[in-house]
PDB file of N, CA and C in Angstrom:
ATOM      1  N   UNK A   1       0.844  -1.173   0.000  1.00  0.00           N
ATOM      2  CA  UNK A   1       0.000   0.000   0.000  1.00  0.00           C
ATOM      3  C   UNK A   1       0.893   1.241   0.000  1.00  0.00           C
ATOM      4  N   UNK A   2       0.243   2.457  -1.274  1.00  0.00           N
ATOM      5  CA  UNK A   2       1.847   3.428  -1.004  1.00  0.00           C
ATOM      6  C   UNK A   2       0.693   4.487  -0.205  1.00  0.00           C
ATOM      7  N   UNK A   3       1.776   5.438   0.288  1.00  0.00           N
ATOM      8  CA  UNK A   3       1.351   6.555   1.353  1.00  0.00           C
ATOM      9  C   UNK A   3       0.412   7.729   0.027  1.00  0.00           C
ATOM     10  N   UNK A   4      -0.353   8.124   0.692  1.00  0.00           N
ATOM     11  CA  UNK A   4      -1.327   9.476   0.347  1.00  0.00           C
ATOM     12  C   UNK A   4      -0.238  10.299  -0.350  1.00  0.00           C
ATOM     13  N   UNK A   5      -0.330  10.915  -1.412  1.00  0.00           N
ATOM     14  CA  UNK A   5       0.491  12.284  -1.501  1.00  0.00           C
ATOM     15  C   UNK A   5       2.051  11.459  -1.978  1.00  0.00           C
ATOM     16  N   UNK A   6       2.289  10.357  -1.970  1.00  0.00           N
ATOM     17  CA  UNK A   6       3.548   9.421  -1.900  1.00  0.00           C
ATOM     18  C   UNK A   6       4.034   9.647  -3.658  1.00  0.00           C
ATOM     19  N   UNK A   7       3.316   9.353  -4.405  1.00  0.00           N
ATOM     20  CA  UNK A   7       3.698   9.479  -5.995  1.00  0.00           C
ATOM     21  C   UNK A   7       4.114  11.104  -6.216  1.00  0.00           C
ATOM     22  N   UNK A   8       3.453  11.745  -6.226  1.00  0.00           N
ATOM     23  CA  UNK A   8       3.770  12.968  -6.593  1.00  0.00           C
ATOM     24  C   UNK A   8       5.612  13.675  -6.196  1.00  0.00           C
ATOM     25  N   UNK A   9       5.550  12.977  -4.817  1.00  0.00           N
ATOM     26  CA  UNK A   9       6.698  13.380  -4.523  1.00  0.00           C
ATOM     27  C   UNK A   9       8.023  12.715  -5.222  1.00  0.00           C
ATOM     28  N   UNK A  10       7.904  11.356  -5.406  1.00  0.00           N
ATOM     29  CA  UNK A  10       8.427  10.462  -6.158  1.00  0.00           C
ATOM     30  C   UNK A  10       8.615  10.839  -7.288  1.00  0.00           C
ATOM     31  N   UNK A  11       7.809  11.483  -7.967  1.00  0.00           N
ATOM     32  CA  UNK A  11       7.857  11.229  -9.643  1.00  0.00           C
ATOM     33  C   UNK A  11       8.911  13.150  -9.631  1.00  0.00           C
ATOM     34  N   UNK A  12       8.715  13.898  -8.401  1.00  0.00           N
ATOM     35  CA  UNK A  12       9.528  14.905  -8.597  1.00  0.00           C
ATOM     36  C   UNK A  12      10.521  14.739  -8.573  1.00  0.00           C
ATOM     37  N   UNK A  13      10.846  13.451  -7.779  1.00  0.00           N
ATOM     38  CA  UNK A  13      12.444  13.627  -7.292  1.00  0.00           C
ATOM     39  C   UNK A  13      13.077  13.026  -8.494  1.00  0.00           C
ATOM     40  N   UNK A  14      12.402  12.007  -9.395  1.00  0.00           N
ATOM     41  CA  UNK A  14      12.776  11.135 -10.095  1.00  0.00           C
ATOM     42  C   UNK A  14      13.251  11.878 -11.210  1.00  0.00           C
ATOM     43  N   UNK A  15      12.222  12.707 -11.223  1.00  0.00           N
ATOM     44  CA  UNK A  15      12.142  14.163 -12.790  1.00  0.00           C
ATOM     45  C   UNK A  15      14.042  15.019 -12.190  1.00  0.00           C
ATOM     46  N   UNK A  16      13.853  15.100 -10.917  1.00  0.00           N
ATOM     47  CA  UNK A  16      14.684  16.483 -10.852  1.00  0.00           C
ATOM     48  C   UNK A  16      16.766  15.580 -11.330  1.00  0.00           C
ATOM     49  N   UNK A  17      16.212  13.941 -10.469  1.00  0.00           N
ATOM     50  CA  UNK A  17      17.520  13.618 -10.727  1.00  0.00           C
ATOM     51  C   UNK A  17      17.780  13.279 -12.337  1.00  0.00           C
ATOM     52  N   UNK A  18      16.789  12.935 -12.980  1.00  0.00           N
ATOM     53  CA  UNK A  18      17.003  13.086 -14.597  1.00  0.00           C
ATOM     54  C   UNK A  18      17.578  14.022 -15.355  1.00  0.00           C
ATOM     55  N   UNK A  19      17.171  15.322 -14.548  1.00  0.00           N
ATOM     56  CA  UNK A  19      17.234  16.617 -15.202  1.00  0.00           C
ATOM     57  C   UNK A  19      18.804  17.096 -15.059  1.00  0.00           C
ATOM     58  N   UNK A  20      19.527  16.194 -13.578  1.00  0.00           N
ATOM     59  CA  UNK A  20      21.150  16.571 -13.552  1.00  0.00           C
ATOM     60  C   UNK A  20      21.669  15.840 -13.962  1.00  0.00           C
ATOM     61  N   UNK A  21      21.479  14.517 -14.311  1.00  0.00           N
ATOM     62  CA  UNK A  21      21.901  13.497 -15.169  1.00  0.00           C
ATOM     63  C   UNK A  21      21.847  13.964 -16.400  1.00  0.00           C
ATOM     64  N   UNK A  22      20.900  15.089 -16.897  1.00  0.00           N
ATOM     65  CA  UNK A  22      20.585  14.951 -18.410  1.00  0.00           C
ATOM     66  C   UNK A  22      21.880  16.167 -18.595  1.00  0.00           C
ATOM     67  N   UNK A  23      21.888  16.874 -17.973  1.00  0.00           N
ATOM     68  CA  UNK A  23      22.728  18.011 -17.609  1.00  0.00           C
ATOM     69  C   UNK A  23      24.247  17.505 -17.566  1.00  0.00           C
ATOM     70  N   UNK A  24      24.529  16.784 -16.481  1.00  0.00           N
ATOM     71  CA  UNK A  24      26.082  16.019 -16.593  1.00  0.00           C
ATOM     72  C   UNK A  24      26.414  15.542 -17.871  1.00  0.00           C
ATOM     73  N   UNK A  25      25.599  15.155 -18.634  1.00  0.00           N
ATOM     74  CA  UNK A  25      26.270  14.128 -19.802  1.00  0.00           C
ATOM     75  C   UNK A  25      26.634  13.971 -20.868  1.00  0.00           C
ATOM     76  N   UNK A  26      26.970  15.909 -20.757  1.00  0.00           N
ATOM     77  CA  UNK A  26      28.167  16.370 -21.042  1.00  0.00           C
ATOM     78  C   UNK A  26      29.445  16.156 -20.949  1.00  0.00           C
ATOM     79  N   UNK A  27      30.354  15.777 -22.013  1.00  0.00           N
ATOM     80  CA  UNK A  27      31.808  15.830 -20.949  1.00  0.00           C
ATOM     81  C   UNK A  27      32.424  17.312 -20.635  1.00  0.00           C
ATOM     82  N   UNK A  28      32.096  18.365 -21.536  1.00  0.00           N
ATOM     83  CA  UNK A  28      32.314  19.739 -21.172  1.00  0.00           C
ATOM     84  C   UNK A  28      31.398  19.871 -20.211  1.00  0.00           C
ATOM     85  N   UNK A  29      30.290  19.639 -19.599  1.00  0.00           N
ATOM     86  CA  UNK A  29      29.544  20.391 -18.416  1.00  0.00           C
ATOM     87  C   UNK A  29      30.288  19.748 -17.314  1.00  0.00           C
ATOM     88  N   UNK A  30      30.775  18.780 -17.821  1.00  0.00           N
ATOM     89  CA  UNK A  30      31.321  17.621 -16.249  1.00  0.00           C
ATOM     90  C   UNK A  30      32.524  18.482 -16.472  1.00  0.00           C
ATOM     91  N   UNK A  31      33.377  18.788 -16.970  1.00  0.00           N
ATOM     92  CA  UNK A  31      34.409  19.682 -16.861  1.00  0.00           C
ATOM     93  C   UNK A  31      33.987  21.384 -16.495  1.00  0.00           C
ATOM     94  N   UNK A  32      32.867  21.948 -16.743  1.00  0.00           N
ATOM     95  CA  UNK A  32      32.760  23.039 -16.211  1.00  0.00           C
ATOM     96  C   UNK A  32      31.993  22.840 -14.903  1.00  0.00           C
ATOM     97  N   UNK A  33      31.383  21.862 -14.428  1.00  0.00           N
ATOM     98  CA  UNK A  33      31.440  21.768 -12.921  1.00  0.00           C
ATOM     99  C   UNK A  33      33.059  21.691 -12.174  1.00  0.00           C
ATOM    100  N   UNK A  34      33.778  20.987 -13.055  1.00  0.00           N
ATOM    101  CA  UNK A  34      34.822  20.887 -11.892  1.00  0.00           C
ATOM    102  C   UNK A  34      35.808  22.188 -12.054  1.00  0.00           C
ATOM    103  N   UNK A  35      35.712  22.570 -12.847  1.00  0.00           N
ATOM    104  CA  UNK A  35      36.215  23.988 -12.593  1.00  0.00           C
ATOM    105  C   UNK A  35      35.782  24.868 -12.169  1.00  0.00           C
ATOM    106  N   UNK A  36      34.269  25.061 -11.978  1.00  0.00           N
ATOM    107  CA  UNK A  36      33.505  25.900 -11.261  1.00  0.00           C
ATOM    108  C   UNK A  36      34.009  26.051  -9.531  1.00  0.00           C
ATOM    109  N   UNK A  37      34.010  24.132  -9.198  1.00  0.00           N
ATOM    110  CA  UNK A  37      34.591  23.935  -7.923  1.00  0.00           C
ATOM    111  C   UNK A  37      35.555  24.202  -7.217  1.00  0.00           C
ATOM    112  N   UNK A  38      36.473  24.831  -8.240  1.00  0.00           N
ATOM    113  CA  UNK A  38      37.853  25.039  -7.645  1.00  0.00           C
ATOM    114  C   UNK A  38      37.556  26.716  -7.238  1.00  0.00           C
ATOM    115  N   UNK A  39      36.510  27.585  -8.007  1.00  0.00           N
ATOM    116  CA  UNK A  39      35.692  29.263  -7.530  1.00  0.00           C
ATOM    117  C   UNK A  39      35.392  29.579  -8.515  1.00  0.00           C
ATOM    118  N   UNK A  40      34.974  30.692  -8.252  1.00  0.00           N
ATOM    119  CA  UNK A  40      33.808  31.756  -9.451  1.00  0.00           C
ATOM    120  C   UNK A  40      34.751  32.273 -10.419  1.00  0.00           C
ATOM    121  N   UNK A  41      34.247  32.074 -11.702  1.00  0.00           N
ATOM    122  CA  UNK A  41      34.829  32.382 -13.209  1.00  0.00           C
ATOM    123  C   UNK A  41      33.668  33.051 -14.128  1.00  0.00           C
ATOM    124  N   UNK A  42      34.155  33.528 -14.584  1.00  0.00           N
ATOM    125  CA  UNK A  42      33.671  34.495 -15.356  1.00  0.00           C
ATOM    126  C   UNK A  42      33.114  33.531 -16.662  1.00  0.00           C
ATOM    127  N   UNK A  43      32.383  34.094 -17.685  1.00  0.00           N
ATOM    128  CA  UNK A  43      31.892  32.730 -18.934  1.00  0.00           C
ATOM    129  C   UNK A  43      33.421  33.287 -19.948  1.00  0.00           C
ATOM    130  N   UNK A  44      34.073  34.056 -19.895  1.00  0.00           N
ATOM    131  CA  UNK A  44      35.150  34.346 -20.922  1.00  0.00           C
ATOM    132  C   UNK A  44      35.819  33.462 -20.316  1.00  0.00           C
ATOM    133  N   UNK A  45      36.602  33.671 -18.494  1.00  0.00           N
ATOM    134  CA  UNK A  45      37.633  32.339 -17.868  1.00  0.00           C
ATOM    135  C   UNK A  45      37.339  31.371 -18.450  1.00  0.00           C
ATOM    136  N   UNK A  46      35.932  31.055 -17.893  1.00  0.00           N
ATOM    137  CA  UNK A  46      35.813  29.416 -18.164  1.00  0.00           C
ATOM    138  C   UNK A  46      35.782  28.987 -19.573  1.00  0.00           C
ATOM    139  N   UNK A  47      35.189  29.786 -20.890  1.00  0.00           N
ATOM    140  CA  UNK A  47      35.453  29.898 -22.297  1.00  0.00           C
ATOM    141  C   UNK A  47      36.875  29.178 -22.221  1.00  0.00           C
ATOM    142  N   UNK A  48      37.742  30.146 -21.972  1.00  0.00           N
ATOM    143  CA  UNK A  48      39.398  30.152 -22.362  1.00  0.00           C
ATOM    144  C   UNK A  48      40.090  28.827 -21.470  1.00  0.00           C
ATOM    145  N   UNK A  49      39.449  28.038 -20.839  1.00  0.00           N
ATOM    146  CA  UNK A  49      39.911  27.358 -19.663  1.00  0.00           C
ATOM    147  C   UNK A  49      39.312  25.757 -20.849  1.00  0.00           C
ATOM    148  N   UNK A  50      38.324  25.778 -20.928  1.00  0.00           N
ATOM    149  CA  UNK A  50      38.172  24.397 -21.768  1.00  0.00           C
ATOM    150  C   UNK A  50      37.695  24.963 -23.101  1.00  0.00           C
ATOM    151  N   UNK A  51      38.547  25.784 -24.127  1.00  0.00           N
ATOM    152  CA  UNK A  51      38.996  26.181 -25.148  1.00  0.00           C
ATOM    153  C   UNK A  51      37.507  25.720 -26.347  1.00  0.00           C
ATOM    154  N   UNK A  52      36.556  26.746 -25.277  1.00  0.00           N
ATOM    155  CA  UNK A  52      35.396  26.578 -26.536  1.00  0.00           C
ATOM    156  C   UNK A  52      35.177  28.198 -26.578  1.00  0.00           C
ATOM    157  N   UNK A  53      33.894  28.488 -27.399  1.00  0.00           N
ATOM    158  CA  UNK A  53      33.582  29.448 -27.872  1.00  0.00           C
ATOM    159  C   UNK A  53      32.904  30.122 -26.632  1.00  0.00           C
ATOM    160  N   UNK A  54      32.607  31.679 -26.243  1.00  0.00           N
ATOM    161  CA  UNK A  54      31.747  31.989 -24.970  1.00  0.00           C
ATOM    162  C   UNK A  54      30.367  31.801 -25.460  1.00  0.00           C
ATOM    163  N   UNK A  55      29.669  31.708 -26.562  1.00  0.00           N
ATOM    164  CA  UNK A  55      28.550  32.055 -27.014  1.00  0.00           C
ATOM    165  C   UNK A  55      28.411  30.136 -26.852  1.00  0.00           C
ATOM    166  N   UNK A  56      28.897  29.026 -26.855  1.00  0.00           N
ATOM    167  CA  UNK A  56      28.957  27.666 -26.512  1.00  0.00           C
ATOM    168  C   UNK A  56      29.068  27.532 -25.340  1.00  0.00           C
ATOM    169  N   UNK A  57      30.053  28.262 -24.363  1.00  0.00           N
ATOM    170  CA  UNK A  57      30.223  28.126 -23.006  1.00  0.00           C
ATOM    171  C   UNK A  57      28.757  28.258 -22.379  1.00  0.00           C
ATOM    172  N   UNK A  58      28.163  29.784 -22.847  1.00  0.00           N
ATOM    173  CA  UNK A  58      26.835  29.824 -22.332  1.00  0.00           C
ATOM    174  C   UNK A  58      26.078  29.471 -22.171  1.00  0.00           C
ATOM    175  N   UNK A  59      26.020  28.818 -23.224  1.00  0.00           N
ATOM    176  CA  UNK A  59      24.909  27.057 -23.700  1.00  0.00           C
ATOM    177  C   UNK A  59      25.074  26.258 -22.572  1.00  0.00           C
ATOM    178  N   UNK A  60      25.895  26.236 -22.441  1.00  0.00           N
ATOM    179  CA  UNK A  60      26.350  24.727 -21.372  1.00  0.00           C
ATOM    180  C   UNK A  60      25.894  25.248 -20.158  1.00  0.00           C
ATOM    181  N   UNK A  61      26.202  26.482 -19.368  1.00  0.00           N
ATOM    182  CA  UNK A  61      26.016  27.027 -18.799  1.00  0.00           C
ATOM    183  C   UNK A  61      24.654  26.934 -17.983  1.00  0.00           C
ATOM    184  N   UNK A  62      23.660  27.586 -19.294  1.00  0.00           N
ATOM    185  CA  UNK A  62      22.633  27.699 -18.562  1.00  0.00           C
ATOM    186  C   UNK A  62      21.772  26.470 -18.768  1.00  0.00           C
ATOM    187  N   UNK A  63      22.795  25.321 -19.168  1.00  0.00           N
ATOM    188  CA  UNK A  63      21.787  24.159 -19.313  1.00  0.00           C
ATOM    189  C   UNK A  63      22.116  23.838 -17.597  1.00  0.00           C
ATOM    190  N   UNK A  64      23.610  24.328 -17.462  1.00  0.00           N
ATOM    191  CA  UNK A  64      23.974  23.653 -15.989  1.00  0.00           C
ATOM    192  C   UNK A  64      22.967  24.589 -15.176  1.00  0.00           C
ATOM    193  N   UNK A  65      22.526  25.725 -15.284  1.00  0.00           N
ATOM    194  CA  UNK A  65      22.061  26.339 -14.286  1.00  0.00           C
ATOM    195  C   UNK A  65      20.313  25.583 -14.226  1.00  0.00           C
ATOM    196  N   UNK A  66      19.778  25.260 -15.240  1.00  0.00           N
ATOM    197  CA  UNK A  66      18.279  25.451 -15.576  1.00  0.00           C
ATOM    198  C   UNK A  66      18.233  23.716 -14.100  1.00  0.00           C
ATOM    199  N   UNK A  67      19.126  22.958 -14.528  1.00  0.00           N
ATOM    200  CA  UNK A  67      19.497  21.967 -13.507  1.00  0.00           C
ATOM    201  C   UNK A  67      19.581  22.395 -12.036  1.00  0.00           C
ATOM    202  N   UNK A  68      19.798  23.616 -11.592  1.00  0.00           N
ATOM    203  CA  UNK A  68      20.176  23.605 -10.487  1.00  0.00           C
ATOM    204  C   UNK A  68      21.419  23.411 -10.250  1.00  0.00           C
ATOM    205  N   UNK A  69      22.550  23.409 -11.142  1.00  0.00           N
ATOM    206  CA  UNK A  69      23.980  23.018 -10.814  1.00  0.00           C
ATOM    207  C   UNK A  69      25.173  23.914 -10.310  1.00  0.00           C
ATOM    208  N   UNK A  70      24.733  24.741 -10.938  1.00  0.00           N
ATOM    209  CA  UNK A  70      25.199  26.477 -10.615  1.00  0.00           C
ATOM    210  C   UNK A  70      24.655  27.348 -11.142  1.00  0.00           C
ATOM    211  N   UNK A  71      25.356  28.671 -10.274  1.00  0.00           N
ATOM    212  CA  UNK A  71      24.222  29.904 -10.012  1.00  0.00           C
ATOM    213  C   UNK A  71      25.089  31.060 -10.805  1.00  0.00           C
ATOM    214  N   UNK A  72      24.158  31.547 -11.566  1.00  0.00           N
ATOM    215  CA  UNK A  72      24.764  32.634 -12.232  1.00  0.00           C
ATOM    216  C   UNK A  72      24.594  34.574 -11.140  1.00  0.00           C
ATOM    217  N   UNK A  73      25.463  35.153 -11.774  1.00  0.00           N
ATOM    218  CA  UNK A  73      24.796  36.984 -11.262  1.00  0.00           C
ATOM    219  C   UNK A  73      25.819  37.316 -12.209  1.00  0.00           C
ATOM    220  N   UNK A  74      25.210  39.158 -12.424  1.00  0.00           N
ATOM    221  CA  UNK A  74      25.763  39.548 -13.472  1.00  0.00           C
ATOM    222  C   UNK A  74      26.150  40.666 -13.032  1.00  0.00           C
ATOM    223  N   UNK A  75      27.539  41.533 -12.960  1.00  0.00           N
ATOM    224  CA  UNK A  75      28.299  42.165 -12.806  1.00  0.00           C
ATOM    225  C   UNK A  75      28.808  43.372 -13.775  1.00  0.00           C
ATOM    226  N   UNK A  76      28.742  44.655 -13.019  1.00  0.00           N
ATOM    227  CA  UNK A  76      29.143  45.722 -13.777  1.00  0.00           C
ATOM    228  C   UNK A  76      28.232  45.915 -14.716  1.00  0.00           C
TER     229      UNK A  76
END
């Protein structure tokens, strides 16, 4: 017998871990997490750091952000 209210929560969590899985499986996003980890970079740093385009970096970016993976703000 499942609990009242029990699926809904399930099928979120199931959705949300898909959504960072779908996000990781990248090998550039799995590389701009781990450079993210080491501190805050700019989208030109991190551009010039795994030698793609910034207008591609961004892509990746806000696929990592729409995930919840990291947090963007915008400066100056």
């Amino acid at each position: 017998m499942t609990q009242p209210g029990g699926r809904p929560a399930k099928d979120a969590l199931f959705d949300a871990l898909a959504s960072v899985a779908k996000a990781v499986a990248s090998g550039r996003r799995a590389e701009i997490i781990e450079l993210l980890a080491q501190g805050e970079r700019t989208v030109d740093e991190v551009a010039a750091a795994i030698d793609q385009s910034v207008a591609n970096t961004s892509h990746h970016l806000r696929t990592l952000a729409r995930a919840g993976l990291v947090r963007t703000r915008r400066q100056g």
